[in-house]
C-alpha atoms as a PDB file:
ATOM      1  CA  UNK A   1      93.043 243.595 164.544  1.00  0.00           C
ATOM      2  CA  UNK A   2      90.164 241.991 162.106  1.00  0.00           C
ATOM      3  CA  UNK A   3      91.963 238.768 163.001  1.00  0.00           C
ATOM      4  CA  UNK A   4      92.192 238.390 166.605  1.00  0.00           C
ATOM      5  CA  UNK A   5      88.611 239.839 167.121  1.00  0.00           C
ATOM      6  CA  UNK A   6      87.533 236.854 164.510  1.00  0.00           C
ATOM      7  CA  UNK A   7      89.780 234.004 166.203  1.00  0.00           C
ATOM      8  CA  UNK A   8      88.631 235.144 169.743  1.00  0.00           C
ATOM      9  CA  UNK A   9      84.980 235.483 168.680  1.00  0.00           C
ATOM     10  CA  UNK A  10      85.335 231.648 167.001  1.00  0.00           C
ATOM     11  CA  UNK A  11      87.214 230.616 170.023  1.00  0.00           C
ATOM     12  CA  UNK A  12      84.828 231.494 172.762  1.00  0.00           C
ATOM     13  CA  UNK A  13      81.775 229.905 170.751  1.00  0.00           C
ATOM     14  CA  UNK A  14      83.081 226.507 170.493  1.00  0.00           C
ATOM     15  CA  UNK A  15      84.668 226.561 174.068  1.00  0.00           C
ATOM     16  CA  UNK A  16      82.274 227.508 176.159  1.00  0.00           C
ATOM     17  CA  UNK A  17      80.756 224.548 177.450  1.00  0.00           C
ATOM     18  CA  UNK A  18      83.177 222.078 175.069  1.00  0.00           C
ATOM     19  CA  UNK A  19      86.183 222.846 177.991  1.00  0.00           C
ATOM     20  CA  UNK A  20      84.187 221.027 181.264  1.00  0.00           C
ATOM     21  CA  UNK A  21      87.969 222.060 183.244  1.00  0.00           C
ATOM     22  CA  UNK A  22      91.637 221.303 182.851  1.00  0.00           C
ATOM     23  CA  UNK A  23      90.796 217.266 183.458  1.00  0.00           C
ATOM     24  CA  UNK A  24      89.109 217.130 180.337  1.00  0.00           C
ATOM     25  CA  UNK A  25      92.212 215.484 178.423  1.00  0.00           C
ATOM     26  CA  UNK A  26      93.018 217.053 175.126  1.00  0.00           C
ATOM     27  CA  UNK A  27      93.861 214.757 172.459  1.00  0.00           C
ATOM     28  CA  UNK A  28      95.091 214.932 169.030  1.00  0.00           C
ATOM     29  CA  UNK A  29      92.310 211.651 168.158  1.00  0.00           C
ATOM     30  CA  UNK A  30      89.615 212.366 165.670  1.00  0.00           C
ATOM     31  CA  UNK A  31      89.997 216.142 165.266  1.00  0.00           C
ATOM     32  CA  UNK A  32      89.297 218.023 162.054  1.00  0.00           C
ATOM     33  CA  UNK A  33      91.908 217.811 158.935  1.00  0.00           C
ATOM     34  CA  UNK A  34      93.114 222.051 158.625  1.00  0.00           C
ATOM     35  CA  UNK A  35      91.914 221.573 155.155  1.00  0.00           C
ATOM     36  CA  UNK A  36      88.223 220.715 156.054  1.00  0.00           C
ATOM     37  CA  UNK A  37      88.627 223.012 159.161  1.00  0.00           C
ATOM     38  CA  UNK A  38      89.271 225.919 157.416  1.00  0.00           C
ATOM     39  CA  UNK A  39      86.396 225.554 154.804  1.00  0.00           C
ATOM     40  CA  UNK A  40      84.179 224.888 157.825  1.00  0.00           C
ATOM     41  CA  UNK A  41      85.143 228.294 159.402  1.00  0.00           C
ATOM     42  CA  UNK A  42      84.450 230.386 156.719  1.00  0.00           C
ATOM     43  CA  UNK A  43      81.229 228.881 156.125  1.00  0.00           C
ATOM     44  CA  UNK A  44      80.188 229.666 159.573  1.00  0.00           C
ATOM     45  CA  UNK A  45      81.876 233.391 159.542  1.00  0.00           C
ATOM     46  CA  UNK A  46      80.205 233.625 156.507  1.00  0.00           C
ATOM     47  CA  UNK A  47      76.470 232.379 158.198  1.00  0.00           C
ATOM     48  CA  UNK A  48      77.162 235.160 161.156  1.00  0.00           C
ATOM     49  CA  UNK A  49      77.259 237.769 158.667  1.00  0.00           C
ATOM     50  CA  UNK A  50      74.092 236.837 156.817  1.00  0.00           C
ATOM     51  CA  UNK A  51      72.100 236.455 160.171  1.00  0.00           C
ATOM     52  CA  UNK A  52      72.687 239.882 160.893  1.00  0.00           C
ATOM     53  CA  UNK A  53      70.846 240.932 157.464  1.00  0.00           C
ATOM     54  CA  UNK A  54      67.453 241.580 159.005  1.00  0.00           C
ATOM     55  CA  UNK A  55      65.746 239.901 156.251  1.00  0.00           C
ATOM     56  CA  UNK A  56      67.320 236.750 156.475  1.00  0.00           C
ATOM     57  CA  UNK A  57      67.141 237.326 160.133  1.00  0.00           C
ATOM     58  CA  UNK A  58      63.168 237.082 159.957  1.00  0.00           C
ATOM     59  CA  UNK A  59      63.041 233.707 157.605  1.00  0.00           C
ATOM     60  CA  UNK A  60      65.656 232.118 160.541  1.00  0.00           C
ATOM     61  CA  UNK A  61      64.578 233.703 163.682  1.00  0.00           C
ATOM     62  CA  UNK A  62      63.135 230.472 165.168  1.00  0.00           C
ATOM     63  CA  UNK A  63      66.922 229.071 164.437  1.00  0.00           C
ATOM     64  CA  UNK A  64      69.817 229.551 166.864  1.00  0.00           C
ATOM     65  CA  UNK A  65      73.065 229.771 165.958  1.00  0.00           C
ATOM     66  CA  UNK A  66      74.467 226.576 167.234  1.00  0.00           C
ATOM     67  CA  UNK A  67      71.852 224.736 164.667  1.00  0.00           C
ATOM     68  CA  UNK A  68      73.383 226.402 162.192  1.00  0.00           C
ATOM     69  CA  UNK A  69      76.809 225.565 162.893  1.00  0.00           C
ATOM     70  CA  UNK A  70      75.868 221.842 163.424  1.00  0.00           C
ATOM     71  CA  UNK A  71      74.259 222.108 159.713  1.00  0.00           C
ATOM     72  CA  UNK A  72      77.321 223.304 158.129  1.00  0.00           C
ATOM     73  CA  UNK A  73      79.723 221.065 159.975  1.00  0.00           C
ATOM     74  CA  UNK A  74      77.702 217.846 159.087  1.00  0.00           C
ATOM     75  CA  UNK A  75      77.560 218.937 155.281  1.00  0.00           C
ATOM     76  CA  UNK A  76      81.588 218.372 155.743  1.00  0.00           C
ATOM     77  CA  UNK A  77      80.823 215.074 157.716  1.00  0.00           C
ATOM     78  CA  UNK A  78      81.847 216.201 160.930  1.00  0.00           C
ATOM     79  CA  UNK A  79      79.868 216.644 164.549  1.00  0.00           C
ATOM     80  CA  UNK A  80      79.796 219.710 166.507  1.00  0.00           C
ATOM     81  CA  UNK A  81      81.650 217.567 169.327  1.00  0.00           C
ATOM     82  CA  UNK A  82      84.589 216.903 166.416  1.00  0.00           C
ATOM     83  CA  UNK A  83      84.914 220.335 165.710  1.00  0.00           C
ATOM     84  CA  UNK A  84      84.725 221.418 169.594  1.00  0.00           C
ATOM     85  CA  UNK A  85      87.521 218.698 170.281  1.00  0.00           C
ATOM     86  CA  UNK A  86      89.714 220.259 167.403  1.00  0.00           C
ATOM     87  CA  UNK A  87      89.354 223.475 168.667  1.00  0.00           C
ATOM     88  CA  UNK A  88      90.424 222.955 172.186  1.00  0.00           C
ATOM     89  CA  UNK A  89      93.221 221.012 170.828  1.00  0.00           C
ATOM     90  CA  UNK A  90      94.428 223.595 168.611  1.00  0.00           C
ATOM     91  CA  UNK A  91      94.062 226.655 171.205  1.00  0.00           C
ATOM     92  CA  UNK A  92      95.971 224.937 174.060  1.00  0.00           C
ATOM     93  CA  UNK A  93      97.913 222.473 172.239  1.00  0.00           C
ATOM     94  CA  UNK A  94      98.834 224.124 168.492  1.00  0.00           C
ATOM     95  CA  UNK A  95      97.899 227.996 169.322  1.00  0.00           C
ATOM     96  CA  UNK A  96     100.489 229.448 166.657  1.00  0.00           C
ATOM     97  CA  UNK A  97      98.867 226.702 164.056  1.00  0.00           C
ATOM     98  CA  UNK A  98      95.556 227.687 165.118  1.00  0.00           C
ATOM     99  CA  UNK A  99      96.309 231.619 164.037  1.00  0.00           C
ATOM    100  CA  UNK A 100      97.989 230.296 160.970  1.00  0.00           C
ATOM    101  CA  UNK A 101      94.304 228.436 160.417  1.00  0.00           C
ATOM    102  CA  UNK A 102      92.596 231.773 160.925  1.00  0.00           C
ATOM    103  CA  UNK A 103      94.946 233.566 158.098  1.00  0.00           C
ATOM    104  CA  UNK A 104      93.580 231.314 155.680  1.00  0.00           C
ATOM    105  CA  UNK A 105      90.480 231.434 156.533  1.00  0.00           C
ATOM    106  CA  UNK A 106      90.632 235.018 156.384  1.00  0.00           C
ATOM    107  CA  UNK A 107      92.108 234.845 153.213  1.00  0.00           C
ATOM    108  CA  UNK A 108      89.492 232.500 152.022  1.00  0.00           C
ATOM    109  CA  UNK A 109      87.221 235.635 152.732  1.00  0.00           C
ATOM    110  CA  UNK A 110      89.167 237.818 151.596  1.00  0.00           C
ATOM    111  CA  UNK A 111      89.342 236.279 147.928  1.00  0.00           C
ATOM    112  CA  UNK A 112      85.355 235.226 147.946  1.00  0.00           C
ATOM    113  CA  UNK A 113      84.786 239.494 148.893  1.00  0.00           C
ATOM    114  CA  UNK A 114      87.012 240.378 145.774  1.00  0.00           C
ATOM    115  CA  UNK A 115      85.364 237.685 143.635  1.00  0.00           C
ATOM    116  CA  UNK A 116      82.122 239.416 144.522  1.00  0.00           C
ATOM    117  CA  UNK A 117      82.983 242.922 144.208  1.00  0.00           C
ATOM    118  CA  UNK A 118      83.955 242.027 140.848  1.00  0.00           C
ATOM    119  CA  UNK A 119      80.761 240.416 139.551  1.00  0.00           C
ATOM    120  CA  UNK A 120      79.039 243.070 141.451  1.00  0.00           C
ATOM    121  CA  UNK A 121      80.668 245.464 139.498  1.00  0.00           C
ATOM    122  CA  UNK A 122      79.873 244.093 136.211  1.00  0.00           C
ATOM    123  CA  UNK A 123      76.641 243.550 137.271  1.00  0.00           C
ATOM    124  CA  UNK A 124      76.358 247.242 137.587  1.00  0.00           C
ATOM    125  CA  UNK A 125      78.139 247.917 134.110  1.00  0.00           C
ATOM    126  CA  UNK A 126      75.955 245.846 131.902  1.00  0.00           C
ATOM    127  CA  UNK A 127      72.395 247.494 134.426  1.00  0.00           C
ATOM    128  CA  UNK A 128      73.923 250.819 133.362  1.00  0.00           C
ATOM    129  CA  UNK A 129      74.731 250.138 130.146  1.00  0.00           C
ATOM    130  CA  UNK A 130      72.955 252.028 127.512  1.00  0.00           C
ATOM    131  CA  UNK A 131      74.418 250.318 124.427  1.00  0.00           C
ATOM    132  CA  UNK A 132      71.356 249.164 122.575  1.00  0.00           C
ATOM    133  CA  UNK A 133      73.730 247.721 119.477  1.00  0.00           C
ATOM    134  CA  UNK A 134      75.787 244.797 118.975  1.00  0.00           C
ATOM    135  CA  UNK A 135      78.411 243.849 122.108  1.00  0.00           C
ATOM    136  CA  UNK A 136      81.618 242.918 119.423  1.00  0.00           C
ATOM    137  CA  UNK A 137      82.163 243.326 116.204  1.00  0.00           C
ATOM    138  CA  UNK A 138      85.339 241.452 114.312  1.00  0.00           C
ATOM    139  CA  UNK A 139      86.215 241.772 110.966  1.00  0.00           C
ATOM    140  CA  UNK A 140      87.142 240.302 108.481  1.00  0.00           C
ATOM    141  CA  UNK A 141      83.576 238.987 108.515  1.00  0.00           C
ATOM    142  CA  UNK A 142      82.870 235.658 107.607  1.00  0.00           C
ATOM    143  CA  UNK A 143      79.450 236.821 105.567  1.00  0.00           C
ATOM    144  CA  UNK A 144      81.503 239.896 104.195  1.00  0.00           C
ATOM    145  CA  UNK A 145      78.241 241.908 105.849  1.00  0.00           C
ATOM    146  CA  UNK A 146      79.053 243.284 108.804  1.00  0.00           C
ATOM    147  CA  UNK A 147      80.799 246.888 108.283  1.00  0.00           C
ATOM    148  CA  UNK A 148      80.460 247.802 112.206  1.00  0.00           C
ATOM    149  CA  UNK A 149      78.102 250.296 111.558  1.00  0.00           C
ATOM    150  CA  UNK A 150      76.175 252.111 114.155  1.00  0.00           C
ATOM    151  CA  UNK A 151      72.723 253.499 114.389  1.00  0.00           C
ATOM    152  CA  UNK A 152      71.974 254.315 118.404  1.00  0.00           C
ATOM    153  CA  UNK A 153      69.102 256.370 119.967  1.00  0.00           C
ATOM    154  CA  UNK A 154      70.016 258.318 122.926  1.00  0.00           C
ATOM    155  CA  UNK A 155      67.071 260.191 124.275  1.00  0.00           C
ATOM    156  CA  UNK A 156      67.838 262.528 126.908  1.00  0.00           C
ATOM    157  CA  UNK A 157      70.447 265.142 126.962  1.00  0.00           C
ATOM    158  CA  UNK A 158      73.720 265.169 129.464  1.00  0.00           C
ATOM    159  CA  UNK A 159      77.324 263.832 128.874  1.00  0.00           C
ATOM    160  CA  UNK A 160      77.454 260.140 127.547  1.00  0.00           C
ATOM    161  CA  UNK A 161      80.803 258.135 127.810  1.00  0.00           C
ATOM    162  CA  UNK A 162      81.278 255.245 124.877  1.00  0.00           C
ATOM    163  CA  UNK A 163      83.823 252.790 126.269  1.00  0.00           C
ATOM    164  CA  UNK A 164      84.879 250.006 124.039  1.00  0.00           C
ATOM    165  CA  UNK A 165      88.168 247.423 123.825  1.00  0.00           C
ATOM    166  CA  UNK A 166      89.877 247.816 120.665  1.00  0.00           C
ATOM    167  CA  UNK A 167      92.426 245.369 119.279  1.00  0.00           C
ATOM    168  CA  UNK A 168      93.413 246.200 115.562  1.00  0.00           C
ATOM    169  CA  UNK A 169      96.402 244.274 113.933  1.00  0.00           C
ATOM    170  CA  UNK A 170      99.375 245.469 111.759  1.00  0.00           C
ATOM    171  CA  UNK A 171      97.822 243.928 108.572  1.00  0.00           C
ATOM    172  CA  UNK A 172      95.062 246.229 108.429  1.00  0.00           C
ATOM    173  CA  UNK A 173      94.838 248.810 105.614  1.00  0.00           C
ATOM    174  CA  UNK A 174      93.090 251.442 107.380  1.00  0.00           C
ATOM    175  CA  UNK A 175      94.962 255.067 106.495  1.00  0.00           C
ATOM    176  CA  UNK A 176      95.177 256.809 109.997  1.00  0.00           C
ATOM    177  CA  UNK A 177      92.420 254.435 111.643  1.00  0.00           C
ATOM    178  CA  UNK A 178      90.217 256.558 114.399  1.00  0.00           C
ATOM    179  CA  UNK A 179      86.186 256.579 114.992  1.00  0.00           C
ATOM    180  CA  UNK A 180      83.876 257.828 112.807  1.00  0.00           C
ATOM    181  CA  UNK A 181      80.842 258.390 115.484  1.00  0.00           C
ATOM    182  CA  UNK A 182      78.759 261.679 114.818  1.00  0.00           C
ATOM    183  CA  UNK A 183      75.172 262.484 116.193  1.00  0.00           C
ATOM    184  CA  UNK A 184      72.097 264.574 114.352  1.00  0.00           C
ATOM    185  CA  UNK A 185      68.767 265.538 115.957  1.00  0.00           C
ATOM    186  CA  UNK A 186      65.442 264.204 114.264  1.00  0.00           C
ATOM    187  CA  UNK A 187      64.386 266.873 112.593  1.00  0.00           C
ATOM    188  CA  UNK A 188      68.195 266.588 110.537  1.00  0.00           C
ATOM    189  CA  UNK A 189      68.068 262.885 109.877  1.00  0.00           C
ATOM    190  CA  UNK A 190      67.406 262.784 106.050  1.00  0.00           C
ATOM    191  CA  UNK A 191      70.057 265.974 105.306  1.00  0.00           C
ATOM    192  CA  UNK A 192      72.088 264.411 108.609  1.00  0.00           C
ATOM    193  CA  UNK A 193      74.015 267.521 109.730  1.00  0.00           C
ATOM    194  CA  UNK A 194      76.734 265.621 111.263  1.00  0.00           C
ATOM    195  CA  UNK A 195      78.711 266.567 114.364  1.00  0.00           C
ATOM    196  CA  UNK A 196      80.978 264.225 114.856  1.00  0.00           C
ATOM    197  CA  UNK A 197      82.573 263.141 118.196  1.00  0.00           C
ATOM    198  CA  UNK A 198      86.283 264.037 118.841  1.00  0.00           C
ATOM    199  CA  UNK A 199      88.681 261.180 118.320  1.00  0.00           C
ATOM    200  CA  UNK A 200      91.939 260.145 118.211  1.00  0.00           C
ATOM    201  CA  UNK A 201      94.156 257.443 116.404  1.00  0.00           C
ATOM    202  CA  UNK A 202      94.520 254.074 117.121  1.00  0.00           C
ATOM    203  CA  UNK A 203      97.090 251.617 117.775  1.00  0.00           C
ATOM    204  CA  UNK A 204      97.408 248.977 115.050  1.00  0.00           C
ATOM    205  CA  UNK A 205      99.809 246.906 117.312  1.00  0.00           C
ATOM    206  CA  UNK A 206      97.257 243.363 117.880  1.00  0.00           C
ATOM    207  CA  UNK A 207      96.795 244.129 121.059  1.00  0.00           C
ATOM    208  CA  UNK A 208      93.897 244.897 123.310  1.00  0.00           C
ATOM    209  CA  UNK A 209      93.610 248.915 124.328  1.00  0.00           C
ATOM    210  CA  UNK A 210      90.451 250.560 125.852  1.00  0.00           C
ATOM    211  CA  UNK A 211      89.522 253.542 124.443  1.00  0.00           C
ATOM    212  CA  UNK A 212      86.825 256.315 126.091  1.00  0.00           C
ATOM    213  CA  UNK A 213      84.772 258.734 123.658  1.00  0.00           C
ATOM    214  CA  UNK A 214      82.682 261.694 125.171  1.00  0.00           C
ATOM    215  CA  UNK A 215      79.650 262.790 123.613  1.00  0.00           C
ATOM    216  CA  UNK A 216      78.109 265.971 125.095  1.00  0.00           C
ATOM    217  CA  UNK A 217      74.272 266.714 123.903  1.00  0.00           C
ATOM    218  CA  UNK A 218      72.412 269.756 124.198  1.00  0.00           C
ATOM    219  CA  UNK A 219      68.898 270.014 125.784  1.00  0.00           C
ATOM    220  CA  UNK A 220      67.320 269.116 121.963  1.00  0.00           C
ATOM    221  CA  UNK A 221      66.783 265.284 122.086  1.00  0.00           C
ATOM    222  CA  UNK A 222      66.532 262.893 121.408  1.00  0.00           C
ATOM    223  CA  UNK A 223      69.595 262.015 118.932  1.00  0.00           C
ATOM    224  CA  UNK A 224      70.832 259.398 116.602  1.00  0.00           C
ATOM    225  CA  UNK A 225      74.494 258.577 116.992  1.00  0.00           C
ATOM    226  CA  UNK A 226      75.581 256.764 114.156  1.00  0.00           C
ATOM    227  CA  UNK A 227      79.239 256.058 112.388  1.00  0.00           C
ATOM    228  CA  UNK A 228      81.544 253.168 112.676  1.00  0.00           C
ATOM    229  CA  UNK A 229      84.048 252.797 115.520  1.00  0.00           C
ATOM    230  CA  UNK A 230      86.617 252.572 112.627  1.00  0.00           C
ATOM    231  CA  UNK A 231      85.802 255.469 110.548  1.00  0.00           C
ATOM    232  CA  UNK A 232      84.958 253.626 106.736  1.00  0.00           C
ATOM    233  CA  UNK A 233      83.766 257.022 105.151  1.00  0.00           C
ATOM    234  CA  UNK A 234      85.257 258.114 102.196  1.00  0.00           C
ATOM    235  CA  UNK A 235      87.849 254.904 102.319  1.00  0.00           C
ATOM    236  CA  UNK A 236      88.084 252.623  99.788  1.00  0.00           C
ATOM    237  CA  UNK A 237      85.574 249.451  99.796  1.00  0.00           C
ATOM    238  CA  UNK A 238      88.149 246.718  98.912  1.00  0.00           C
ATOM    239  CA  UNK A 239      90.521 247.953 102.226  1.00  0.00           C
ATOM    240  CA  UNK A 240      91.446 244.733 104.400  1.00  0.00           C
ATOM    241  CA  UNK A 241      90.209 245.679 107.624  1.00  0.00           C
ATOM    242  CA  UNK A 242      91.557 243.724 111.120  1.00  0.00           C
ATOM    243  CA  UNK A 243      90.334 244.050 113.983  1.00  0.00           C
ATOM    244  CA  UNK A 244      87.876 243.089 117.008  1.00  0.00           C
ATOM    245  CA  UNK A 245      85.680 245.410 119.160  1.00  0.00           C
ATOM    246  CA  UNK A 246      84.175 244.366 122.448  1.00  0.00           C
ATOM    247  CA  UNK A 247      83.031 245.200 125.693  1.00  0.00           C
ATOM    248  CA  UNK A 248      80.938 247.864 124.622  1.00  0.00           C
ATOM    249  CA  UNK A 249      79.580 250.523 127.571  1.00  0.00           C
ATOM    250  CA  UNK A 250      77.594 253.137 127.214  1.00  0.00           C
ATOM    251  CA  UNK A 251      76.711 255.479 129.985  1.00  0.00           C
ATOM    252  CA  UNK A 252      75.554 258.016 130.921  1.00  0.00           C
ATOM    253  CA  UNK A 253      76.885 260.605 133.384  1.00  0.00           C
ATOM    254  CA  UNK A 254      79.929 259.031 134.722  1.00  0.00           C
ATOM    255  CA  UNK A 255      82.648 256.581 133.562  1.00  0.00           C
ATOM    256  CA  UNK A 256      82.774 253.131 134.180  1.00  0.00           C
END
């Protein structure tokens, strides 16, 4: 339905006034390549949309639409009178080519509105995101002085979510490798009376697995979570340890 509302929409635009009556002769000379055509016609699908945002609406009102269209067809090199004549060739001469036109450019939109939902999406991850630490960790470090350790502030009570992308490889020497994140209030921080987040093992297989850990705080804040997403305690210091950590996310309330 989307479709035919869009192709009749496009259709009446560029042939009212372009068809002057049956005489006019309709010729295959000088009309649009389907390539060009269909870049042309997203642009200008895309332009209706925007119009109707009230704030670009304001900056433009002293604009019509056909200006518009004329702008974007002469950035492709083309005339309004090129595009009207491909058109009216297309809709009385090529109609099933001309819906085959609008599926692509439909699809065109289609891929640009999942392109943006994407980065809009990520855009909200990293505004959300609470992590005030390094983003990746890999080890072996080159300086041999990174141990992944982690020292975070969190300052208001509520259910926190730490979501990280763990790839750890067969080599490593880890015994039973799982995090080592635990939390103490201020007023514990020299003695540190640890309660440590629940965890669970992980895969030593070299490949990439996303991993969620809940951490529930009381009303007392704020805390200090601290640990290492690869628990280290108690382990021995000349271990050969494997594996990257990235896309770190924390949040608070909800997962992302």
């Amino acid at each position: 339905m989307r479709r035919y509302i869009f192709l009749t929409i496009i259709i009446i635009s560029f042939l009212t006034g372009a068809c002057a009556g049956r005489r006019n002769k309709v010729v295959h000379r000088n009309t649009i390549p389907e390539k060009d055509l269909i870049s042309i016609l997203s642009e200008i699908h895309i332009a209706e949309g925007l119009i109707t945002v009230p704030e670009i609406n304001y900056l433009y009102s002293e604009r019509d639409s056909i200006s518009t269209y004329k702008d974007i067809i002469l950035k492709y090199g083309y005339t309004k009178d090129e595009l009207d004549r491909t058109m009216r060739y297309l809709y009385i001469k090529k109609p099933r080519r001309l819906v085959k036109v609008y599926d692509k450019v439909l699809g065109t939109l289609s891929e640009m509105e999942s392109r943006v939902d994407k980065e809009l999406q990520l855009y909200r991850s990293n505004a959300a995101n609470l992590w005030q630490g390094k983003f990746n960790y890999y080890l072996p470090d080159r300086s041999a002085a990174d141990t992944a350790w982690i020292n975070i502030k969190l300052r208001y009570p509520g259910i926190y979510y730490l979501k990280f992308t763990l790839t750890m490889y067969p080599d490593d020497e880890t015994p039973e490798p799982a995090a080592g994140i635990f939390y103490c209030y201020p007023d514990t921080v020299d003695l540190c009376i640890r309660k440590y987040i629940s965890a669970f093992p992980f895969l030593k297989d070299a490949r990439p697995h996303t991993y969620t850990l809940r951490i529930l705080l009381g009303r007392q804040s704020p805390v200090s979570l601290r640990g290492w997403f690869i628990d280290q305690e108690g382990q021995a210091p000349y271990l050969f340890r494997h594996y990257n950590i990235e896309n770190i996310i924390l949040t608070r309330g909800l997962i992302q």
